[in-house]
PDB file of N, CA and C in Angstrom:
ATOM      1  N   UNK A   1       0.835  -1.169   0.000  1.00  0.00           N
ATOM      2  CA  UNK A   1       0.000   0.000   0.000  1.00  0.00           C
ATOM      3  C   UNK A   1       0.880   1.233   0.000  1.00  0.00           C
ATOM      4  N   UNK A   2       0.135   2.035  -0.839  1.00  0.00           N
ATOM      5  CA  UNK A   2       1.043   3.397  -0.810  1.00  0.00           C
ATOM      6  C   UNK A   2       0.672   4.679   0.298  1.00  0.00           C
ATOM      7  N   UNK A   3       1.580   4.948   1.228  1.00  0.00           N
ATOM      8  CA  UNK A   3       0.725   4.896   2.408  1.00  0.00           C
ATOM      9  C   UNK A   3       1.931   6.164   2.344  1.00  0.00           C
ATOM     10  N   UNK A   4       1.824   7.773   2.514  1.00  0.00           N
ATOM     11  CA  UNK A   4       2.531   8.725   2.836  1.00  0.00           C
ATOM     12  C   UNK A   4       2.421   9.264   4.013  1.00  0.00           C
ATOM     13  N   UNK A   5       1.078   9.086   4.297  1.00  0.00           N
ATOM     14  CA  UNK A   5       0.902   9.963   5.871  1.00  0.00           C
ATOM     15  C   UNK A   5       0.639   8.929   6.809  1.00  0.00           C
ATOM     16  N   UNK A   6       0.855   7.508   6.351  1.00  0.00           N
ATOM     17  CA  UNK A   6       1.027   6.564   7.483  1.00  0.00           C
ATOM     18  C   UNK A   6      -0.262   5.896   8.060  1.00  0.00           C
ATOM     19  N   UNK A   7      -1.810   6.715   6.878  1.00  0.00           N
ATOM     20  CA  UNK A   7      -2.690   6.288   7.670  1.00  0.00           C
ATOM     21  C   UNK A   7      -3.456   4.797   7.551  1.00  0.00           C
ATOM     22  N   UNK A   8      -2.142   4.021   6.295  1.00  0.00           N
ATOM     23  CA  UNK A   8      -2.588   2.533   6.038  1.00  0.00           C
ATOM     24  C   UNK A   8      -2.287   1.812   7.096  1.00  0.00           C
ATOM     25  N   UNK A   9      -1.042   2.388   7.983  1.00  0.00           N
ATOM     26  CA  UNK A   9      -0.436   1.501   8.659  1.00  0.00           C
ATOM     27  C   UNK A   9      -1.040   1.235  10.039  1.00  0.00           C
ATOM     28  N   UNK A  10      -1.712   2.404  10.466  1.00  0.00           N
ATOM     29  CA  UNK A  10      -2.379   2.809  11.233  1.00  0.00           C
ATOM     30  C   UNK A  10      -3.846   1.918  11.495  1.00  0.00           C
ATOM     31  N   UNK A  11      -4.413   1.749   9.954  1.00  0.00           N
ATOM     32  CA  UNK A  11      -5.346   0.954   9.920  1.00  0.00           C
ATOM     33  C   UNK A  11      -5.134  -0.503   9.832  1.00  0.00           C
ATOM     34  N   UNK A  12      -4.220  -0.829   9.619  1.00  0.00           N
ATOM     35  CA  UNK A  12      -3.603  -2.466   9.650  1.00  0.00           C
ATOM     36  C   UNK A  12      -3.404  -2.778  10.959  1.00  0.00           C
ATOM     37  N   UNK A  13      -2.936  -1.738  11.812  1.00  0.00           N
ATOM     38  CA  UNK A  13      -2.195  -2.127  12.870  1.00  0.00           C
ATOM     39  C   UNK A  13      -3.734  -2.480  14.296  1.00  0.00           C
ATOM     40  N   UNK A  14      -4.857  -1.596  13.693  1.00  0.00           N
ATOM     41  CA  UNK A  14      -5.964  -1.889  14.402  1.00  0.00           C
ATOM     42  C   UNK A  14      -6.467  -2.932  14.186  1.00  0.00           C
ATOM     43  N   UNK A  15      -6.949  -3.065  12.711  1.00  0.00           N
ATOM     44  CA  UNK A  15      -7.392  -3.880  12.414  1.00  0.00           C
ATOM     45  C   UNK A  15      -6.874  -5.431  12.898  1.00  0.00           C
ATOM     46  N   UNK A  16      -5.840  -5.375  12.646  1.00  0.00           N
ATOM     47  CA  UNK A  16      -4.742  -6.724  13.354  1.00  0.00           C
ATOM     48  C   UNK A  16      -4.570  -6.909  14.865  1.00  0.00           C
ATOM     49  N   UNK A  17      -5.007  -5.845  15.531  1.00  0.00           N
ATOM     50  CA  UNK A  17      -4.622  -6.165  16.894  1.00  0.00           C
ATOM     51  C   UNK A  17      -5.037  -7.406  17.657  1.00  0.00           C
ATOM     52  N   UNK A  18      -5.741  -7.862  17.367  1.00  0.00           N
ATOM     53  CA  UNK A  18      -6.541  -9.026  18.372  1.00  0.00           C
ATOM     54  C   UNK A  18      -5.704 -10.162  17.735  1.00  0.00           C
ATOM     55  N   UNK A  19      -4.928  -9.952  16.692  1.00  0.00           N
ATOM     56  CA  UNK A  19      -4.068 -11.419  15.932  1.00  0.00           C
ATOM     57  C   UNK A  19      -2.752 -11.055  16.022  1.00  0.00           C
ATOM     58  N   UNK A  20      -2.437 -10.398  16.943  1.00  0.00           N
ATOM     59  CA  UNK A  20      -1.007  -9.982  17.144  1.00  0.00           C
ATOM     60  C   UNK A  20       0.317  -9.885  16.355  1.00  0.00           C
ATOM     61  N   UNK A  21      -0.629  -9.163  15.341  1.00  0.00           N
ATOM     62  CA  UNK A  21       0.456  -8.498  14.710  1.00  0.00           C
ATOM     63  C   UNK A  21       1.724  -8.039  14.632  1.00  0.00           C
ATOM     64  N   UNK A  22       2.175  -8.394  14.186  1.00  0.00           N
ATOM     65  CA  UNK A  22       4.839  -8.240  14.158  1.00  0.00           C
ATOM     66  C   UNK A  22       4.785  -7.038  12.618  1.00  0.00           C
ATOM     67  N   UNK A  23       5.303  -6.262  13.311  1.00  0.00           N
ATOM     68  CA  UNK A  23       5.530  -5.120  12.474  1.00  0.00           C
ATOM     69  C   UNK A  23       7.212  -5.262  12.059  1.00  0.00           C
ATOM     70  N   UNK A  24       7.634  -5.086  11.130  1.00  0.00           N
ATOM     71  CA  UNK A  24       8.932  -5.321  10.711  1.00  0.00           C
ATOM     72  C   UNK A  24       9.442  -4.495   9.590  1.00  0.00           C
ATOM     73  N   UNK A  25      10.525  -4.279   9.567  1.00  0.00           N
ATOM     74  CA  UNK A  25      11.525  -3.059   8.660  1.00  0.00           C
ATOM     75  C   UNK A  25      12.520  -3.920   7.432  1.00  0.00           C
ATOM     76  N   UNK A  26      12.712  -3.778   6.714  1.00  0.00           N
ATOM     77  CA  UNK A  26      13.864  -4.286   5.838  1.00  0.00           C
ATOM     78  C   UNK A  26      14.881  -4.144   6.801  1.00  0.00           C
ATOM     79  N   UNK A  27      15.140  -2.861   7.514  1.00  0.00           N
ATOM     80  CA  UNK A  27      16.814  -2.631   7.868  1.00  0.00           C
ATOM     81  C   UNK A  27      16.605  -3.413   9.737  1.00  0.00           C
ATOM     82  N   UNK A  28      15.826  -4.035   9.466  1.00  0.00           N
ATOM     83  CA  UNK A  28      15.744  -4.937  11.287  1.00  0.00           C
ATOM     84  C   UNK A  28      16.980  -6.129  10.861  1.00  0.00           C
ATOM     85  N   UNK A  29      17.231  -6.511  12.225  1.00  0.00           N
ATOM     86  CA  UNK A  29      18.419  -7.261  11.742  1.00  0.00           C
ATOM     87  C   UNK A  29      17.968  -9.037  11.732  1.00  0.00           C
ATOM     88  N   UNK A  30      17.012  -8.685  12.269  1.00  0.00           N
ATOM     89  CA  UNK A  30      16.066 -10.106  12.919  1.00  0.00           C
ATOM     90  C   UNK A  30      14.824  -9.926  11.875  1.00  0.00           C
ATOM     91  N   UNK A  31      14.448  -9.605  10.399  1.00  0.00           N
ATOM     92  CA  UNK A  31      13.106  -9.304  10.350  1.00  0.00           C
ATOM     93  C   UNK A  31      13.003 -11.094   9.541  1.00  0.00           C
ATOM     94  N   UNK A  32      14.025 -11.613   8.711  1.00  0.00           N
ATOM     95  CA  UNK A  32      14.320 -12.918   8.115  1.00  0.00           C
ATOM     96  C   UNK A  32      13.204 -14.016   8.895  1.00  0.00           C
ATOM     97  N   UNK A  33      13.593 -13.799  10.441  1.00  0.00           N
ATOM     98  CA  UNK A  33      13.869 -14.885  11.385  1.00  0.00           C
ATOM     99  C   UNK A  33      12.201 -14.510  12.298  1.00  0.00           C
ATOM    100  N   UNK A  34      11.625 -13.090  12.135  1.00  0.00           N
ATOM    101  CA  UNK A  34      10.456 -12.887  12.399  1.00  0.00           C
ATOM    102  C   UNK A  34       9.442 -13.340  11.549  1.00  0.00           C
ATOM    103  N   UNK A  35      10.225 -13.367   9.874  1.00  0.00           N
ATOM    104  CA  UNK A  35       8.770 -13.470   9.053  1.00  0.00           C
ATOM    105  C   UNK A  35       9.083 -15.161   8.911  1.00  0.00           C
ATOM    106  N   UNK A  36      10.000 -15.895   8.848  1.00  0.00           N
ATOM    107  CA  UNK A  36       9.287 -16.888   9.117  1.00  0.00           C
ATOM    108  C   UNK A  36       8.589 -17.896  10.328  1.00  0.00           C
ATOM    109  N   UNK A  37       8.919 -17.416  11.209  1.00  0.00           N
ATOM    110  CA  UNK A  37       7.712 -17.350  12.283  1.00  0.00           C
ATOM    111  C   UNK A  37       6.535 -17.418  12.529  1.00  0.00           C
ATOM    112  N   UNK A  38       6.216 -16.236  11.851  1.00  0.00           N
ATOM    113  CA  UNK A  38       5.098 -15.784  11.366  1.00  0.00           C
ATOM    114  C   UNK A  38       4.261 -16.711  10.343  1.00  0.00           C
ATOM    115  N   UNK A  39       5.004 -16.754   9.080  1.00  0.00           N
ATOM    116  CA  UNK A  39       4.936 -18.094   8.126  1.00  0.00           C
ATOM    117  C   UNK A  39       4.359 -19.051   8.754  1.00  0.00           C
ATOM    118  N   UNK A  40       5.130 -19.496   9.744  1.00  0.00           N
ATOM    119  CA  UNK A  40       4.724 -21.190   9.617  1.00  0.00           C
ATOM    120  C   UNK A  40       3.469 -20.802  11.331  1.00  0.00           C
ATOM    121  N   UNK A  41       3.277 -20.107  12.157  1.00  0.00           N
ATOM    122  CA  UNK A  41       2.440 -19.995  12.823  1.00  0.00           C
ATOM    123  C   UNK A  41       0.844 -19.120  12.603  1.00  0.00           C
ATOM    124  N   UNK A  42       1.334 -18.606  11.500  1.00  0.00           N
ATOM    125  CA  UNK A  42      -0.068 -17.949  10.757  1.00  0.00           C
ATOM    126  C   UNK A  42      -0.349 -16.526  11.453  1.00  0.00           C
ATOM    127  N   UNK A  43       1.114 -15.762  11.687  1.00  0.00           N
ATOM    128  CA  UNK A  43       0.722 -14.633  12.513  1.00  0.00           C
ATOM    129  C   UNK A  43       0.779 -13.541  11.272  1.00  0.00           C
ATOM    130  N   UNK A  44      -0.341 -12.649  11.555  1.00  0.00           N
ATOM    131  CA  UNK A  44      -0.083 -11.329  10.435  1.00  0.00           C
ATOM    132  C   UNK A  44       1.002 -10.422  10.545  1.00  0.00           C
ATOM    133  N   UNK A  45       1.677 -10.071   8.959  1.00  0.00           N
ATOM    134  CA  UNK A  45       3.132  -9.054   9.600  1.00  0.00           C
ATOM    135  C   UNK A  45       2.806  -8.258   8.557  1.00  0.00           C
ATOM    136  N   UNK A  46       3.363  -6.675   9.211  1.00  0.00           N
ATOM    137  CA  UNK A  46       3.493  -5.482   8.576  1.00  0.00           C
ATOM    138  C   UNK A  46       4.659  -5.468   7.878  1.00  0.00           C
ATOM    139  N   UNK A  47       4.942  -5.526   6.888  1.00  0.00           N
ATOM    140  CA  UNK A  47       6.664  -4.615   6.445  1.00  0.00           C
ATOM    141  C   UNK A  47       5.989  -3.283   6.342  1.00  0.00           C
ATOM    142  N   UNK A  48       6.999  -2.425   7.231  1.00  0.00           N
ATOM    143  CA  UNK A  48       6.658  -0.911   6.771  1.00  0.00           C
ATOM    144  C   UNK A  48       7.784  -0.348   6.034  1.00  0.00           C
ATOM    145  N   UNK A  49       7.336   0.969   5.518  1.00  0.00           N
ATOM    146  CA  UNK A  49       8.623   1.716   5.114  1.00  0.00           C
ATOM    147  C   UNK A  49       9.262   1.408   4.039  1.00  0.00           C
ATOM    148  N   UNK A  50       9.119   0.243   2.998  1.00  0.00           N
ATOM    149  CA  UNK A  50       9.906  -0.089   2.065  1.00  0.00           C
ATOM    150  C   UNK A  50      10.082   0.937   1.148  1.00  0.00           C
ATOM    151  N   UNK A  51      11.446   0.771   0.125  1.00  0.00           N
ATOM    152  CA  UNK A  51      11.717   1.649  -0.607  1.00  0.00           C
ATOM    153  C   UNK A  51      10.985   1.491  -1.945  1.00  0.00           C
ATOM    154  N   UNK A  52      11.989   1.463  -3.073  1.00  0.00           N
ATOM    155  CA  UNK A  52      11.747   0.753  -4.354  1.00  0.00           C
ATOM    156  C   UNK A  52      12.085  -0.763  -4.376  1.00  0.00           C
ATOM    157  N   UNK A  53      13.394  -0.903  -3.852  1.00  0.00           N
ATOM    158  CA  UNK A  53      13.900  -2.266  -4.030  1.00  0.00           C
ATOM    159  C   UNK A  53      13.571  -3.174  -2.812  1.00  0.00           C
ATOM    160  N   UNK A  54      12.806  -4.125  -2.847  1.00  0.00           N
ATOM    161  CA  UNK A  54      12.566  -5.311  -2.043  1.00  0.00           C
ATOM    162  C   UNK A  54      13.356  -6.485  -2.080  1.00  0.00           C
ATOM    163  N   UNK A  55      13.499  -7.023  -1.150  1.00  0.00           N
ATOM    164  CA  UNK A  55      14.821  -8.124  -1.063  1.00  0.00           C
ATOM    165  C   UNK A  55      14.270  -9.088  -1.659  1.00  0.00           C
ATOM    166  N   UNK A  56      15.147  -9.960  -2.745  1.00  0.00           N
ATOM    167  CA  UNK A  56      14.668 -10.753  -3.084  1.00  0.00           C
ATOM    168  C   UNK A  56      14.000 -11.994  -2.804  1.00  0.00           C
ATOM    169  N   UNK A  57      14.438 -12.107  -1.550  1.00  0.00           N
ATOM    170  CA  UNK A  57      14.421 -13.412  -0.320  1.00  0.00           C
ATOM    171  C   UNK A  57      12.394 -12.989  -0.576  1.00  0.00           C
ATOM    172  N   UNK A  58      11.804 -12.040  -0.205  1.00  0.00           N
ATOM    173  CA  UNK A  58      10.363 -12.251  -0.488  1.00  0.00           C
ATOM    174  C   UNK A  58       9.677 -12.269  -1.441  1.00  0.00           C
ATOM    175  N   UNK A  59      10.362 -12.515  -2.478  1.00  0.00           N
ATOM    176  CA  UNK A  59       9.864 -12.931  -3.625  1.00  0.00           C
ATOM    177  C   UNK A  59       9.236 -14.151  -3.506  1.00  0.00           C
ATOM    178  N   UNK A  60       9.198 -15.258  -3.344  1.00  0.00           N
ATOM    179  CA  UNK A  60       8.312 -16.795  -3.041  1.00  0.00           C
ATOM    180  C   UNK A  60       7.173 -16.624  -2.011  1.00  0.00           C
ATOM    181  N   UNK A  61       7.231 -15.161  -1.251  1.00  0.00           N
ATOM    182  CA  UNK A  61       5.814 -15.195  -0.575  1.00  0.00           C
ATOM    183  C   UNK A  61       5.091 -14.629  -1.345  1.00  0.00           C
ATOM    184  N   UNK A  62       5.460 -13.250  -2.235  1.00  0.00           N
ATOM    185  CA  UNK A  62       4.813 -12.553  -2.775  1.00  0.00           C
ATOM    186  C   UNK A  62       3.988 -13.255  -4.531  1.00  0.00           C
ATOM    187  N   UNK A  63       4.904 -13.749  -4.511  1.00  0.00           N
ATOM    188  CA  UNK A  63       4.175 -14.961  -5.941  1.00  0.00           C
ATOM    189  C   UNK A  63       3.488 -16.016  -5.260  1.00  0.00           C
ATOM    190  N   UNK A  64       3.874 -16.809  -3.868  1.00  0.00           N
ATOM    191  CA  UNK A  64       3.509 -17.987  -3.748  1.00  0.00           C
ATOM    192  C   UNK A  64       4.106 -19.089  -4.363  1.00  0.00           C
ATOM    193  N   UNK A  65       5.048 -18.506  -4.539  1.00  0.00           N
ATOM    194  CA  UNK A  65       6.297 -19.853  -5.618  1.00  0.00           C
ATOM    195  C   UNK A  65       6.995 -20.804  -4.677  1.00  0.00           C
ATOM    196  N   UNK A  66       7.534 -22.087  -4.841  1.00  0.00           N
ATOM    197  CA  UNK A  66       8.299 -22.631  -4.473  1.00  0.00           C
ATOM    198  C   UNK A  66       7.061 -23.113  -3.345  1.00  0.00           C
ATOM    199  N   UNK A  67       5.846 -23.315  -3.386  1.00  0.00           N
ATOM    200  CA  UNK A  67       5.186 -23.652  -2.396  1.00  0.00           C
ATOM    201  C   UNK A  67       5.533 -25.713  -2.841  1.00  0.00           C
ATOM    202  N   UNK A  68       5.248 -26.385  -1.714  1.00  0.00           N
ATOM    203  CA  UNK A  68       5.131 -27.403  -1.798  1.00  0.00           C
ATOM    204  C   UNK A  68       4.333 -28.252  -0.410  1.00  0.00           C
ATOM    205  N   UNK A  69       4.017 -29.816  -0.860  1.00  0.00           N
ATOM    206  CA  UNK A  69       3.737 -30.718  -0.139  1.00  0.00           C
ATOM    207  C   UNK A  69       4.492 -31.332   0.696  1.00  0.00           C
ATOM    208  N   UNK A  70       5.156 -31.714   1.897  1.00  0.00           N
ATOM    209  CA  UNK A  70       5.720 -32.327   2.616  1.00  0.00           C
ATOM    210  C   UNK A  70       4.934 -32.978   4.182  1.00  0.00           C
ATOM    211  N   UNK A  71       4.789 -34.459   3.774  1.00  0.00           N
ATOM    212  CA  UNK A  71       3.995 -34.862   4.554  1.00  0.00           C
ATOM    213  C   UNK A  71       2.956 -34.478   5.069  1.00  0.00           C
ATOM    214  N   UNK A  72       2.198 -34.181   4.184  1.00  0.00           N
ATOM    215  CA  UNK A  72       0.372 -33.490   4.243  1.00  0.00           C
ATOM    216  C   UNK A  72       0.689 -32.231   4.656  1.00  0.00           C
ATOM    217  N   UNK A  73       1.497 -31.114   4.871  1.00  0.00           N
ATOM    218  CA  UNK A  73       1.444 -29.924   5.136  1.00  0.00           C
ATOM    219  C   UNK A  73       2.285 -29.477   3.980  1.00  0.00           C
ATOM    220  N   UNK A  74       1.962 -27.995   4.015  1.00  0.00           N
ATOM    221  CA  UNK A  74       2.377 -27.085   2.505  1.00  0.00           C
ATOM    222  C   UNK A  74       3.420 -26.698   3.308  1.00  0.00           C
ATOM    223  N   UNK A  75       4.523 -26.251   2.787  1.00  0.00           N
ATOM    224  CA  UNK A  75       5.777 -25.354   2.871  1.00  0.00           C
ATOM    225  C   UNK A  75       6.036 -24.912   1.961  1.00  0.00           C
ATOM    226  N   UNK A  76       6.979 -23.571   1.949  1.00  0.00           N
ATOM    227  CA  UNK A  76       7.742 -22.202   1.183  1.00  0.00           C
ATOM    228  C   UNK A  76       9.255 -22.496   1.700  1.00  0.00           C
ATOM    229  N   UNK A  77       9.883 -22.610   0.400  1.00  0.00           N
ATOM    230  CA  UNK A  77      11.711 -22.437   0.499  1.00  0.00           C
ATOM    231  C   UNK A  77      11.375 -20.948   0.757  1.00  0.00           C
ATOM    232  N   UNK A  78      12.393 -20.583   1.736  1.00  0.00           N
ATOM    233  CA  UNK A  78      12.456 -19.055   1.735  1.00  0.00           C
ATOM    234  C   UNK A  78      13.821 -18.917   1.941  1.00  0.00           C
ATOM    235  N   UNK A  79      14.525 -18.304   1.492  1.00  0.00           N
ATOM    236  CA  UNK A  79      15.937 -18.448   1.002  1.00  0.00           C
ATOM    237  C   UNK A  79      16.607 -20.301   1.005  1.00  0.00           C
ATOM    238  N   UNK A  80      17.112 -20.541   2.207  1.00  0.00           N
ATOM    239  CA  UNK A  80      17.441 -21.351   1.819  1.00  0.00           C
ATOM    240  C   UNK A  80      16.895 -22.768   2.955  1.00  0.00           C
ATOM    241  N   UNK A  81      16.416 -21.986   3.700  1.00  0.00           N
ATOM    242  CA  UNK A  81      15.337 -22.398   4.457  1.00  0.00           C
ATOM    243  C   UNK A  81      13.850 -22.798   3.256  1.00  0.00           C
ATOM    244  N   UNK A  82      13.292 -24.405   4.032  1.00  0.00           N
ATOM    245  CA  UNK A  82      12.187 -24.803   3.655  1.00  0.00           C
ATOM    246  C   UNK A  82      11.236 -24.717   4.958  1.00  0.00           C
ATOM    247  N   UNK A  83      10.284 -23.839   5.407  1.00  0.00           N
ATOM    248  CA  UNK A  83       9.155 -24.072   6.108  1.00  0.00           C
ATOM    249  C   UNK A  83       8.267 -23.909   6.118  1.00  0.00           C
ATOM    250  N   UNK A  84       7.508 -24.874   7.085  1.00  0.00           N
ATOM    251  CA  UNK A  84       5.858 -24.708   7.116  1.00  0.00           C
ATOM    252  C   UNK A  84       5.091 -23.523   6.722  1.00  0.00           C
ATOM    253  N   UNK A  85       4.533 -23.555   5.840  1.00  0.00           N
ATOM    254  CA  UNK A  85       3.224 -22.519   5.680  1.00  0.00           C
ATOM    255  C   UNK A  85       1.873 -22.382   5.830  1.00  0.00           C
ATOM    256  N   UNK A  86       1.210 -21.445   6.653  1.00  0.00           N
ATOM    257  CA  UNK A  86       0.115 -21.564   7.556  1.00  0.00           C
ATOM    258  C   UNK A  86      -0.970 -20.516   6.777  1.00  0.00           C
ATOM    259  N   UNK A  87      -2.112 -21.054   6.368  1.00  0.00           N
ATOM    260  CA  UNK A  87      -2.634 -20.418   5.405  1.00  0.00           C
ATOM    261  C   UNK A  87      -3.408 -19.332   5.724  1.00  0.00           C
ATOM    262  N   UNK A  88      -3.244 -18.964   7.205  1.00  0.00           N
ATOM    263  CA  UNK A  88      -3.859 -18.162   8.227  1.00  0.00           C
ATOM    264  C   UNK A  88      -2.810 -16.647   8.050  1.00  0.00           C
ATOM    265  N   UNK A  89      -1.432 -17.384   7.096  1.00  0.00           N
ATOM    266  CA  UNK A  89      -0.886 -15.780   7.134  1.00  0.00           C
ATOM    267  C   UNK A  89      -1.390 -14.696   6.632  1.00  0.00           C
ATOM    268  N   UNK A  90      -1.063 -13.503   6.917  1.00  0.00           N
ATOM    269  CA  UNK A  90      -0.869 -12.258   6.253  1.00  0.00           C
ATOM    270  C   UNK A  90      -0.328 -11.472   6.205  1.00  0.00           C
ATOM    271  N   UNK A  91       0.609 -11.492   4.638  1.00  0.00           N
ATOM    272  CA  UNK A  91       1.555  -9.967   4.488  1.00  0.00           C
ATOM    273  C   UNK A  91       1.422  -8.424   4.288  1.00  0.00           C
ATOM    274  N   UNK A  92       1.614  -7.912   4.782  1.00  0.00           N
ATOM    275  CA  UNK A  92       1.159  -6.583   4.247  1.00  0.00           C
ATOM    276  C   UNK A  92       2.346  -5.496   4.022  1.00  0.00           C
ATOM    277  N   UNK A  93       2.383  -4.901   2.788  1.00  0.00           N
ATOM    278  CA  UNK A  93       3.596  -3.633   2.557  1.00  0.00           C
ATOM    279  C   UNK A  93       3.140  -2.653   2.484  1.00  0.00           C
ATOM    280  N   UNK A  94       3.968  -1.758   3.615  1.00  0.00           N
ATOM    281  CA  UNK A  94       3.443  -0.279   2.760  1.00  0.00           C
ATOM    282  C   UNK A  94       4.811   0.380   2.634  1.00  0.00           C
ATOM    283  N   UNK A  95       4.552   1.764   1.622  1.00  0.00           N
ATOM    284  CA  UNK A  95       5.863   2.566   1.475  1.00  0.00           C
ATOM    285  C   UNK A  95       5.387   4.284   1.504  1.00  0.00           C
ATOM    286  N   UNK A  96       6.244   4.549   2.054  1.00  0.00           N
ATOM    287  CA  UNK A  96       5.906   6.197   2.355  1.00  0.00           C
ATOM    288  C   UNK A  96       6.058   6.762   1.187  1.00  0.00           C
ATOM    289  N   UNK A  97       6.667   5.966   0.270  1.00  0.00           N
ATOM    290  CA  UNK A  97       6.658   6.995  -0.673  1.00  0.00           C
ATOM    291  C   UNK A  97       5.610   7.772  -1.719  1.00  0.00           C
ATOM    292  N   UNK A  98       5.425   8.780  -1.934  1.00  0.00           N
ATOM    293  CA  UNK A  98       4.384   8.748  -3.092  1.00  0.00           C
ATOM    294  C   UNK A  98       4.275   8.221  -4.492  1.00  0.00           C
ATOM    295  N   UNK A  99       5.166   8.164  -4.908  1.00  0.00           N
ATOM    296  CA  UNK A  99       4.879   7.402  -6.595  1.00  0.00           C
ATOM    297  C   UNK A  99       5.730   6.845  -6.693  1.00  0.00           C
ATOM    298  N   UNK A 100       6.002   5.725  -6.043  1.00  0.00           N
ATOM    299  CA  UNK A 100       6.813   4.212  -6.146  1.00  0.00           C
ATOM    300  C   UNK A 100       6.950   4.054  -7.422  1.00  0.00           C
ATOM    301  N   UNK A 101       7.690   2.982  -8.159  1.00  0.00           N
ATOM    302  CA  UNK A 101       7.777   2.328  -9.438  1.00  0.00           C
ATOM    303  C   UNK A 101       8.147   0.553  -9.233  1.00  0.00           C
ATOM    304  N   UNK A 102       7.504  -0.019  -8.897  1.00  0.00           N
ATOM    305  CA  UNK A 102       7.836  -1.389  -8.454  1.00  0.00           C
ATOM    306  C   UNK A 102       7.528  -2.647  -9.843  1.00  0.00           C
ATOM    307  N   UNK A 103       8.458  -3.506  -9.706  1.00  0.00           N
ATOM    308  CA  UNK A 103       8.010  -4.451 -10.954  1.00  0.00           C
ATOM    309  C   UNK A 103       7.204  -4.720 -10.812  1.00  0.00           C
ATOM    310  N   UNK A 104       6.227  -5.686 -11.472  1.00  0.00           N
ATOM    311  CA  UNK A 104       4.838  -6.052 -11.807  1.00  0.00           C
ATOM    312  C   UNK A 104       4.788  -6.971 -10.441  1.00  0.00           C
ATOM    313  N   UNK A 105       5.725  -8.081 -10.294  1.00  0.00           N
ATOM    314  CA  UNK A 105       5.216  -9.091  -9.371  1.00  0.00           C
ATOM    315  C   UNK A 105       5.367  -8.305  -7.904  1.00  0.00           C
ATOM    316  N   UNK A 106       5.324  -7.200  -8.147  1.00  0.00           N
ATOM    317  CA  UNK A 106       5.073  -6.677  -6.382  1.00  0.00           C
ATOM    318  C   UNK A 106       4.340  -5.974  -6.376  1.00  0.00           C
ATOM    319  N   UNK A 107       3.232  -5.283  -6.995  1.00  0.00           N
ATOM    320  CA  UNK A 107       2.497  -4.459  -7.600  1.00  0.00           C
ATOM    321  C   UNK A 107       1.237  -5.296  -7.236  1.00  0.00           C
ATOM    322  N   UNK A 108       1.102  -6.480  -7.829  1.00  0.00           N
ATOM    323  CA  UNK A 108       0.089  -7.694  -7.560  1.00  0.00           C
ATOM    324  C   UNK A 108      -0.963  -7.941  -6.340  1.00  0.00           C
TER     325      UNK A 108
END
């Protein structure tokens, strides 16, 4: 979401409260090790603040790629890590900026 005055984040962050929501930054040093957490327990996470460039590492959540079957439960390679995926997640981006330019598969 393209969010300048912050008031998407604001509304995510209510809206989410009762599902305890993990708010997280690209530049956190732990955000890797929060979102898959999150992943495989089905907790909703904020990325705030992003720029133009998104790390590539969330590319397989944002397509849903690399999903698979392993012993009746679904999992996501996420870098180089394979784990559980809980279909209860939810990602959400926003960026302060006003007129982003993002490739198509993040746009989606």
């Amino acid at each position: 979401m393209i969010d300048p005055q912050g008031q998407a984040n604001k509304w995510i962050k209510n809206m989410e409260k009762s599902s305890n929501l993990h708010t997280i930054k690209l530049t956190d040093s732990d955000y890797v090790r929060t979102l898959e957490n999150c992943i495989q327990f089905g907790t909703p996470v904020l990325l705030e603040d992003v720029g133009e460039e998104l790390d590539p590492l969330l590319e397989p959540i944002l397509l849903k790629t690399k999903l698979s079957k392993q012993g009746g439960a679904i999992c996501i390679r996420l870098g180089d890590a394979t784990i559980e995926y809980s279909r209860d997640f939810r990602f959400y981006i926003t960026t302060k900026l006003r007129n982003p330019h993002y490739l198509p598969e993040t746009s989606v």
